[in-house]
C-alpha atoms as a PDB file:
ATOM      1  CA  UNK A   1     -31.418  -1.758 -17.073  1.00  0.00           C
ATOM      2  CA  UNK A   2     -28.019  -0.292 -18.355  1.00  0.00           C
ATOM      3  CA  UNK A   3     -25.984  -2.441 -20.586  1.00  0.00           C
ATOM      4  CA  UNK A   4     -22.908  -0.432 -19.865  1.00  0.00           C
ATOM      5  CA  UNK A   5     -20.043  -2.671 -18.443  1.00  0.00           C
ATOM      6  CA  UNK A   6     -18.824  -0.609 -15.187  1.00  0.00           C
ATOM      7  CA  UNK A   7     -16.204  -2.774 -14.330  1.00  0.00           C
ATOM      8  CA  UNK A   8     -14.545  -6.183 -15.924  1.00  0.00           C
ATOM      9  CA  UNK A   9     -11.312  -5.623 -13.957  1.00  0.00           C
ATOM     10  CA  UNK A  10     -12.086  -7.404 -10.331  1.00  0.00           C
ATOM     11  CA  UNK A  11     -10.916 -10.808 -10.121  1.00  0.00           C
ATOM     12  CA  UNK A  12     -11.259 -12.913  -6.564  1.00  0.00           C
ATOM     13  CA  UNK A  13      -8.643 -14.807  -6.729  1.00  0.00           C
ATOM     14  CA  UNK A  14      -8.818 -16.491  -2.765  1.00  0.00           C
ATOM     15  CA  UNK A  15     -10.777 -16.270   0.354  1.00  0.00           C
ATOM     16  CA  UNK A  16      -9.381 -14.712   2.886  1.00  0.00           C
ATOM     17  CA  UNK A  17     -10.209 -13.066   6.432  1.00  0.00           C
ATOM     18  CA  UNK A  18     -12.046 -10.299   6.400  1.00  0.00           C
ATOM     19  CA  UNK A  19     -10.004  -7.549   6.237  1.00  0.00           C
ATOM     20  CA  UNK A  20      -9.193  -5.414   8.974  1.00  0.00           C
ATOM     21  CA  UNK A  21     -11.350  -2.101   8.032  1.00  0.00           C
ATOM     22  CA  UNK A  22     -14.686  -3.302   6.702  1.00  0.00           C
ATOM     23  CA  UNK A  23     -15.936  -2.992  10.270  1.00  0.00           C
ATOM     24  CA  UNK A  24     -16.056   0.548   9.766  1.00  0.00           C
ATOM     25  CA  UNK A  25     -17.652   0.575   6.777  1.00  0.00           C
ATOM     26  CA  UNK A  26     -20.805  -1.125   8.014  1.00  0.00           C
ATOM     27  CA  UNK A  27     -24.233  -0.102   8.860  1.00  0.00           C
ATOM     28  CA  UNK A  28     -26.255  -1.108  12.300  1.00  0.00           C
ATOM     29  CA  UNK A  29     -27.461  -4.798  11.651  1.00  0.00           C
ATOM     30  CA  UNK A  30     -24.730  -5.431   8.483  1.00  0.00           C
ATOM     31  CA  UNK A  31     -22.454  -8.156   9.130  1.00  0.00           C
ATOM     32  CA  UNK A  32     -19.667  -9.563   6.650  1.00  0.00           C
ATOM     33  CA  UNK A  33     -20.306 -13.150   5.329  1.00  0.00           C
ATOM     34  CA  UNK A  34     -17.413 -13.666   3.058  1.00  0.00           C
ATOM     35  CA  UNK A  35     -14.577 -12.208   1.776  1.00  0.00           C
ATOM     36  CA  UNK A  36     -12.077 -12.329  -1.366  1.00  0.00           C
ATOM     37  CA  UNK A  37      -8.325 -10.982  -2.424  1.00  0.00           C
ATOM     38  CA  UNK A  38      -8.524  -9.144  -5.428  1.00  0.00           C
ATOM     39  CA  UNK A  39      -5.222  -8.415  -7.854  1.00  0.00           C
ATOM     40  CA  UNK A  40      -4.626  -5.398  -5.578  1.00  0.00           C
ATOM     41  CA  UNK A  41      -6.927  -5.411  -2.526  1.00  0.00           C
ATOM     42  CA  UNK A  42     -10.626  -7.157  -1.618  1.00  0.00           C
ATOM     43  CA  UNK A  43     -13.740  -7.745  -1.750  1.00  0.00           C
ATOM     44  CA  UNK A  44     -16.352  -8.918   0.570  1.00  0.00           C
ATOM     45  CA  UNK A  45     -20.027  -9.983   0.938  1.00  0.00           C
ATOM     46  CA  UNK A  46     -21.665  -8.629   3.482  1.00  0.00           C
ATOM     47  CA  UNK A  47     -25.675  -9.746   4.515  1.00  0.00           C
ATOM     48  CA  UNK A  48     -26.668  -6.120   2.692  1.00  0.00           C
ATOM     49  CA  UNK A  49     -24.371  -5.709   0.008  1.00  0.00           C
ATOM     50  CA  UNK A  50     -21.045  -6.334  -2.051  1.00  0.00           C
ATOM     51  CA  UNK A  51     -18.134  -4.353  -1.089  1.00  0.00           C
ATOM     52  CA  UNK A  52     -15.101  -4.257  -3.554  1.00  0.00           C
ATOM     53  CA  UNK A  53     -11.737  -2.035  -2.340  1.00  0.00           C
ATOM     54  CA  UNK A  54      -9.651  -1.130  -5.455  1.00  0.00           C
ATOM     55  CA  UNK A  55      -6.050   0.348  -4.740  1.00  0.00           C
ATOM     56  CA  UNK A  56      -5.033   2.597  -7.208  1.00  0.00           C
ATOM     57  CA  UNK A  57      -1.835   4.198  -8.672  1.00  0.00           C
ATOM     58  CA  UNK A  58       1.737   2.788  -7.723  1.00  0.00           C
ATOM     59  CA  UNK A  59       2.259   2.775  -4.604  1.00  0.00           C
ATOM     60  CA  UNK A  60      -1.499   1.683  -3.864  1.00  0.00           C
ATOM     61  CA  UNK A  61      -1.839   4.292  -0.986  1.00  0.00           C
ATOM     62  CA  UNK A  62      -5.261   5.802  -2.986  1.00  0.00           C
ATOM     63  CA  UNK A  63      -8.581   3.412  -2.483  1.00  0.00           C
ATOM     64  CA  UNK A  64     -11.650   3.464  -3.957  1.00  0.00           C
ATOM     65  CA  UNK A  65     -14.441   1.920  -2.151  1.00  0.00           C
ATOM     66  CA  UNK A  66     -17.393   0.392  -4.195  1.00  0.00           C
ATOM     67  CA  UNK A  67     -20.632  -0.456  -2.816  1.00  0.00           C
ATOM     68  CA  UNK A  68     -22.988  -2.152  -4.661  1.00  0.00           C
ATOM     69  CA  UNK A  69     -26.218  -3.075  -2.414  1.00  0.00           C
ATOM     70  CA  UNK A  70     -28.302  -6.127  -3.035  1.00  0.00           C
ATOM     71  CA  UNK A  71     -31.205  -4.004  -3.534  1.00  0.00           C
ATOM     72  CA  UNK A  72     -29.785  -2.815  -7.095  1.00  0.00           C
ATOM     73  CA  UNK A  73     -29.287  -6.132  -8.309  1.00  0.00           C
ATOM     74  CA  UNK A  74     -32.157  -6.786 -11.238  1.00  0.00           C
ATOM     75  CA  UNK A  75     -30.680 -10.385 -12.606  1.00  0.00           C
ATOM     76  CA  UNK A  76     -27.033 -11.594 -12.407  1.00  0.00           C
ATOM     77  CA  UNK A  77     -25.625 -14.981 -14.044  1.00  0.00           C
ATOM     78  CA  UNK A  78     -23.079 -16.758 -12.619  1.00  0.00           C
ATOM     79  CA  UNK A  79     -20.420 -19.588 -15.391  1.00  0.00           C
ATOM     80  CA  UNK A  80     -18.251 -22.077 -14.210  1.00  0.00           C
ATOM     81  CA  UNK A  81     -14.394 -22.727 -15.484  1.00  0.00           C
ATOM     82  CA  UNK A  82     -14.307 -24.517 -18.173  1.00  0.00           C
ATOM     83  CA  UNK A  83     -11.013 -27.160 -19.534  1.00  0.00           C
ATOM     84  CA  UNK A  84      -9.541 -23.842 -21.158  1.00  0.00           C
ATOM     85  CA  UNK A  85     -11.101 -20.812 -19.395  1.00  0.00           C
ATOM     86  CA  UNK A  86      -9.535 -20.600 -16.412  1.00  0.00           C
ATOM     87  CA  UNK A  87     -11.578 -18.303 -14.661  1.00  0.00           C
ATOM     88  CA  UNK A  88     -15.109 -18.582 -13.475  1.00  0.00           C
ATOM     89  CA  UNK A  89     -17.968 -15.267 -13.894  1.00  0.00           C
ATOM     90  CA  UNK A  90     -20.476 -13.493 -12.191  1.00  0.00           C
ATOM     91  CA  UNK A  91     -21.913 -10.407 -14.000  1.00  0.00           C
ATOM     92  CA  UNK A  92     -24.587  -8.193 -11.894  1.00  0.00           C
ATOM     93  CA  UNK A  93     -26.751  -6.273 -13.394  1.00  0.00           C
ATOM     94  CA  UNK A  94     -27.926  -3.251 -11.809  1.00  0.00           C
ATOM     95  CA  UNK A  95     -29.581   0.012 -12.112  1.00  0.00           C
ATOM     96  CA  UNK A  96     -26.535   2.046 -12.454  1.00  0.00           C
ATOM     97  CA  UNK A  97     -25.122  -0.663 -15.289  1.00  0.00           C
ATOM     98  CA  UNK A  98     -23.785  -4.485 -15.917  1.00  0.00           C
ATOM     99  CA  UNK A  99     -20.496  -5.781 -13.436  1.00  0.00           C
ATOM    100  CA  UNK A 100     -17.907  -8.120 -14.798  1.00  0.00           C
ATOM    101  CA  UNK A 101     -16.270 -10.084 -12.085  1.00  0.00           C
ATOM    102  CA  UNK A 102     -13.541 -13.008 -12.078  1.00  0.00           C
ATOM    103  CA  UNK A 103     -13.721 -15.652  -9.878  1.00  0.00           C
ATOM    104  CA  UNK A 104     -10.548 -18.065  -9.635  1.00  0.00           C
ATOM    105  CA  UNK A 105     -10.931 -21.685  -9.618  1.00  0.00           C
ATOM    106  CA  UNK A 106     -10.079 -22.102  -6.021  1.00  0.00           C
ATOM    107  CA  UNK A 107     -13.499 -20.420  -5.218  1.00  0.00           C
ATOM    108  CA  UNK A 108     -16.757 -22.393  -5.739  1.00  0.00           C
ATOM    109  CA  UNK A 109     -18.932 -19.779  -7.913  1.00  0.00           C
ATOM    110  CA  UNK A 110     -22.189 -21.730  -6.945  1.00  0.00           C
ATOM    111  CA  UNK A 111     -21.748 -21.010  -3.357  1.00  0.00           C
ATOM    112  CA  UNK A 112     -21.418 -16.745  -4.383  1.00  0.00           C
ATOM    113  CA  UNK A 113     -24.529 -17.598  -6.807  1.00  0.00           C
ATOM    114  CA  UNK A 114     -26.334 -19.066  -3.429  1.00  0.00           C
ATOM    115  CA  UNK A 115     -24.927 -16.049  -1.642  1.00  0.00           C
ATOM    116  CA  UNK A 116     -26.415 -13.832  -4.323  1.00  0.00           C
ATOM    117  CA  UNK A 117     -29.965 -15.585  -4.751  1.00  0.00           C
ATOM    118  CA  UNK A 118     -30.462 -15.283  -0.837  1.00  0.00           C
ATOM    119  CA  UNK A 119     -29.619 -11.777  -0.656  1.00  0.00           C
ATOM    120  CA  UNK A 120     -31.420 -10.662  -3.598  1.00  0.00           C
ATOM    121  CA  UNK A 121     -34.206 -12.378  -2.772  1.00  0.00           C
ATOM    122  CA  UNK A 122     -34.729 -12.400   0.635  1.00  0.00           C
ATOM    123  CA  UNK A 123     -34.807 -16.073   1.089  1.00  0.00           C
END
């Protein structure tokens, strides 16, 4: 396993719908389960992996579209808020390297840890 951070910058910060072209981004059999605004775009869960869109520049028009199947996930931890932390965590590690992501305290990190345990594991 890598210990190189990829990215620390995501943070969900709501659920939302899911948004209007992850339909085209799936695979026969892949449905979305959940799905999360980021600072400048989303995220969502599908049943095969975790896809995160990240606008870029000013004007947000470029997008770069991560993918991160379940399959690549070797261990992940999951921390909840705390009185002064505002933010909850989930790091992934995977064979291409550790991911840092934010979760806001509207959005119940054990639920995404469930998410991630069934997923990962097939259960």
């Amino acid at each position: 396993m890598s210990d190189q951070v990829l990215n620390s910058g995501w943070t969900f910060t709501s659920q939302i719908d899911t948004p209007h072209d992850i339909p085209e981004l799936l695979v026969p059999g892949e449905t979305p389960v959940v799905s999360f605004k980021t600072v400048r775009d989303a995220a969502t869960f599908t049943n095969r992996r975790l896809i995160v869109r990240d606008a870029q520049g000013f004007t947000g028009k470029k997008v770069e579209t991560y993918s991160i199947p379940y399959s690549s996930i070797n261990m992940w931890s999951t921390e909840n808020a705390g009185t002064i932390d505002l933010n909850a965590e989930i790091e992934l590690w995977t064979r291409a390297g550790r991911i840092k992501i934010n979760v806001g305290r509207g959005i119940d990190v054990r639920k995404l840890d469930h998410l991630i345990a069934q997923s990962v594991l097939g259960a």
